[in-house]
C-alpha atoms as a PDB file:
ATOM      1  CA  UNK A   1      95.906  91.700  99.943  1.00  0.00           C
ATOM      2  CA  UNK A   2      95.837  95.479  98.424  1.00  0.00           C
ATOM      3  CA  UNK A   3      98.700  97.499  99.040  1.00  0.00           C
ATOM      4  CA  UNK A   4      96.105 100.124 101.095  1.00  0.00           C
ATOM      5  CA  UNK A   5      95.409  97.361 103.593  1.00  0.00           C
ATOM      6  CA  UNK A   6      98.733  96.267 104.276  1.00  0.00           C
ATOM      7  CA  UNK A   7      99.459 100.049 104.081  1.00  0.00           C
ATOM      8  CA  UNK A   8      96.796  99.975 107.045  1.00  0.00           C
ATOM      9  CA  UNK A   9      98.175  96.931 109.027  1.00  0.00           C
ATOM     10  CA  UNK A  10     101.438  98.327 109.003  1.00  0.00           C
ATOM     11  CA  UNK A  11     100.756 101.721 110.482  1.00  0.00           C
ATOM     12  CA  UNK A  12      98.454 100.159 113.044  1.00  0.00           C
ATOM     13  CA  UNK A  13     101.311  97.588 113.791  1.00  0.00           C
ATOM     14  CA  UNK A  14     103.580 101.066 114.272  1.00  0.00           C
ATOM     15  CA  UNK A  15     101.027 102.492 116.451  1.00  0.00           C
ATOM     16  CA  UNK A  16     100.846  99.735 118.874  1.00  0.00           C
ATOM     17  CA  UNK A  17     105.047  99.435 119.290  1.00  0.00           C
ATOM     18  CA  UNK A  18     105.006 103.396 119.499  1.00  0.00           C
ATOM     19  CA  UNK A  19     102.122 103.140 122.213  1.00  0.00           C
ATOM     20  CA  UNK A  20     104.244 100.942 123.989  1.00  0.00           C
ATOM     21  CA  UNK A  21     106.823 103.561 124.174  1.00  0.00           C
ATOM     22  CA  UNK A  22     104.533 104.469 127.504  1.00  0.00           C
ATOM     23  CA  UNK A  23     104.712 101.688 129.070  1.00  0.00           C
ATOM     24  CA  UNK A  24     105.766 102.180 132.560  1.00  0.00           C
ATOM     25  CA  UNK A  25     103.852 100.251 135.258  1.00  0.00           C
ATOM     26  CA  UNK A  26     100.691 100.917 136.974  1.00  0.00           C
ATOM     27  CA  UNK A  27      97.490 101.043 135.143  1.00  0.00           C
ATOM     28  CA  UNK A  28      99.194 102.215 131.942  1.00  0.00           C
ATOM     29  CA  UNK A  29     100.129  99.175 131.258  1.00  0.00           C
ATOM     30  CA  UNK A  30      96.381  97.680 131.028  1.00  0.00           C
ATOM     31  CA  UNK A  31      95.289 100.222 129.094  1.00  0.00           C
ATOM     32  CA  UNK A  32      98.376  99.602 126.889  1.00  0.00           C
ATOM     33  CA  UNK A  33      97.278  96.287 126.264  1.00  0.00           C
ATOM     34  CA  UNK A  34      93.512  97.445 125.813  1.00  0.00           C
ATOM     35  CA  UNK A  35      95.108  99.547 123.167  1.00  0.00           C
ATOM     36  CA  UNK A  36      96.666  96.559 121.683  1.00  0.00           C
ATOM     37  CA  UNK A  37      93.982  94.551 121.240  1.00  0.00           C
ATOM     38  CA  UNK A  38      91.368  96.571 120.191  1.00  0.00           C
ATOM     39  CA  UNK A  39      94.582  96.850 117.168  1.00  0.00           C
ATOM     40  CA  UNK A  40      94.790  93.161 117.205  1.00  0.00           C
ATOM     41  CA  UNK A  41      90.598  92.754 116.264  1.00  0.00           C
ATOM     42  CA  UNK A  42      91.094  95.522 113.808  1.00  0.00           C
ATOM     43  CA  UNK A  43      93.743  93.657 111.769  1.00  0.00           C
ATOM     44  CA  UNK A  44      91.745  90.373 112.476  1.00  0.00           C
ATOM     45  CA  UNK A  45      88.748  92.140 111.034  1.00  0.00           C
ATOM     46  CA  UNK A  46      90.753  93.091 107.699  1.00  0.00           C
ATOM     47  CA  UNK A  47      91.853  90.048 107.188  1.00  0.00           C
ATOM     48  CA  UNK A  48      88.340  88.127 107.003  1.00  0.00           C
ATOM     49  CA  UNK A  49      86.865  90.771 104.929  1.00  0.00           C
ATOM     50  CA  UNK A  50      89.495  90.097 102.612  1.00  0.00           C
ATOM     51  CA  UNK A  51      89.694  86.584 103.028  1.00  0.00           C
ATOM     52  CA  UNK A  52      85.583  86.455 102.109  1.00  0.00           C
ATOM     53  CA  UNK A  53      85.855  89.106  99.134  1.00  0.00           C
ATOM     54  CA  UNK A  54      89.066  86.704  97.867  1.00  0.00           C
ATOM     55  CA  UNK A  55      86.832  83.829  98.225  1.00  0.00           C
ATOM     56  CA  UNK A  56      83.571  85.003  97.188  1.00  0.00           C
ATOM     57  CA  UNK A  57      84.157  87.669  94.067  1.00  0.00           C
ATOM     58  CA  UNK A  58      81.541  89.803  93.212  1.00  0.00           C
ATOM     59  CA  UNK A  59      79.806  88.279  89.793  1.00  0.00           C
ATOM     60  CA  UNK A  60      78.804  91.483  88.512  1.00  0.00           C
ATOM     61  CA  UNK A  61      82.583  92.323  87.904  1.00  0.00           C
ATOM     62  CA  UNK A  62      83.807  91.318  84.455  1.00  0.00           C
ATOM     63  CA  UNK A  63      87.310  89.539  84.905  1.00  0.00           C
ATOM     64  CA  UNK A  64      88.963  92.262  83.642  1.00  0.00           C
ATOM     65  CA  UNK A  65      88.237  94.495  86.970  1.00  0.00           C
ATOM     66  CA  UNK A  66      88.781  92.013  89.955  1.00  0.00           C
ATOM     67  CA  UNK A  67      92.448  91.332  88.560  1.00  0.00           C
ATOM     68  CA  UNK A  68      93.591  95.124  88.103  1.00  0.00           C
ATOM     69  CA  UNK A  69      96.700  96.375  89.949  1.00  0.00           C
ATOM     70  CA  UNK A  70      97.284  98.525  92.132  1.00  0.00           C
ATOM     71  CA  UNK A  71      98.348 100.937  89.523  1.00  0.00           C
ATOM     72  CA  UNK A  72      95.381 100.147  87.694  1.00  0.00           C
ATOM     73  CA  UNK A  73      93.204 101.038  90.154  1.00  0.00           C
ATOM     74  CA  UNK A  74      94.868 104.023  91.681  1.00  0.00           C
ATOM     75  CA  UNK A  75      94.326 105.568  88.294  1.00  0.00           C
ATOM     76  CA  UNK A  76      90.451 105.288  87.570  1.00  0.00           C
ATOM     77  CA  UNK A  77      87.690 106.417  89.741  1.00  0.00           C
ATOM     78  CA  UNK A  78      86.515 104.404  92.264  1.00  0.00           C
ATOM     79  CA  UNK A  79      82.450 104.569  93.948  1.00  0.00           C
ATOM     80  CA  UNK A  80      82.043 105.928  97.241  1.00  0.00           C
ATOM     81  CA  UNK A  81      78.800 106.859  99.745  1.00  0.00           C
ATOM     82  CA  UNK A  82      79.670 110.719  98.480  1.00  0.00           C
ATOM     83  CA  UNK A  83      80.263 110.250  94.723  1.00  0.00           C
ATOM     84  CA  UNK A  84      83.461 108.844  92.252  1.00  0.00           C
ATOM     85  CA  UNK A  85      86.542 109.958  93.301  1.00  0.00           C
ATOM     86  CA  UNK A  86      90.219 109.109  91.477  1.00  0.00           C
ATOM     87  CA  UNK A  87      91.453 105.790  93.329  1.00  0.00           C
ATOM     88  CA  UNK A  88      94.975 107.609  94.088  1.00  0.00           C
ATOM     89  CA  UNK A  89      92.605 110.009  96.326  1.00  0.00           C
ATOM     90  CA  UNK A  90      90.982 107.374  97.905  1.00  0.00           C
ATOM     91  CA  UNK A  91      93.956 105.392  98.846  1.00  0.00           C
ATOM     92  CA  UNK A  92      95.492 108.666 100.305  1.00  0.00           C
ATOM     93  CA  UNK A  93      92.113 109.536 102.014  1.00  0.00           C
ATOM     94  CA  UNK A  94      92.106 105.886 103.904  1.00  0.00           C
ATOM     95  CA  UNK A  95      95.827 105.869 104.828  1.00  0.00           C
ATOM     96  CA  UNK A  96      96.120 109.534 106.226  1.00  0.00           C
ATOM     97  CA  UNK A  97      93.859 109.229 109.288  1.00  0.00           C
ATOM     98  CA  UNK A  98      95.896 106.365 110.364  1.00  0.00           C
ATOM     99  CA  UNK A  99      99.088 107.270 109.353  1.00  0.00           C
ATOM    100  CA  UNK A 100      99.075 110.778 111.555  1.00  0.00           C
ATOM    101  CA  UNK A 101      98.404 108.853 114.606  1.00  0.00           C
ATOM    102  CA  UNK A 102     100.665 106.495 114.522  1.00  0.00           C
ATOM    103  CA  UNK A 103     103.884 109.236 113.276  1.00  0.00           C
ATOM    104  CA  UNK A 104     101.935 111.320 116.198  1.00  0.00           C
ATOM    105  CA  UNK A 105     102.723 108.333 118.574  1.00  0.00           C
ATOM    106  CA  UNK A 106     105.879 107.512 117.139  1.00  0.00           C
ATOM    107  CA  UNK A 107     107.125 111.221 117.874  1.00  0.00           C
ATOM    108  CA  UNK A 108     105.386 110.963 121.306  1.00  0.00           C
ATOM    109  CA  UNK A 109     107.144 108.084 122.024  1.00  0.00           C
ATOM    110  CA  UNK A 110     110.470 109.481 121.266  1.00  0.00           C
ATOM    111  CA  UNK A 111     110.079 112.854 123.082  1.00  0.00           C
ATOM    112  CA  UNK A 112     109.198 110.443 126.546  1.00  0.00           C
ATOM    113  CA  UNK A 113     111.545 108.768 125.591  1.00  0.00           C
ATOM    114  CA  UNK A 114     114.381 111.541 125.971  1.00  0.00           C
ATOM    115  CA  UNK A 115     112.492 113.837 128.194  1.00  0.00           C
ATOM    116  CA  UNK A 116     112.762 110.829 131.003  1.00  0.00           C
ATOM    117  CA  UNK A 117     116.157 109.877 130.564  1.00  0.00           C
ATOM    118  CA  UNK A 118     117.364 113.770 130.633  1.00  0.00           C
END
């Protein structure tokens, strides 16, 4: 699997213990576990889209291209819907969203955390 989705896995994984940070009874709870597995089909999801492009390579890729590293590819441009970009920029672009939540949460979590036991 590509570093950027286990990159993405791992924050989402962070999110969901941070979210639990809230836990606390009442209906938190179920929407705590909402949370979770609405998480839980978003990792599924990654997984089977890279489990079918593992499986099923594109053909009109020369060898050369479909076993690149991640240095490799982090280094030339990549296609996307709004033009090439550099790959390093992509990678960052994909992470960031997901990493700010779950460092937002994460510091949420913490501040609850000592505000309630003051």
């Amino acid at each position: 699997m590509s570093h950027t989705f286990k990159g993405m896995l791992v924050l989402a994984g962070l999110f969901v213990l941070a979210a639990w940070g809230f836990a606390g009874g009442g209906i938190t709870d179920m929407v705590l576990v909402v949370v979770s597995y609405v998480v839980v089909v978003y990792a599924g999801l990654m997984s089977v889209l890279w489990l079918t492009r593992r499986r099923h390579p594109r053909p009109d890729l020369g060898d050369g291209e479909r076993t690149d590293s991640f240095g490799d590819w982090t280094s030339r441009d990549v296609e996307t819907s709004t033009g090439p970009v550099r790959g390093s920029l992509a990678a960052i672009e994909t992470l960031l969203p997901i990493a700010a939540v779950a460092v937002g949460m994460v510091a949420f979590a913490i501040v609850l955390h000592f505000a309630g036991h003051a």
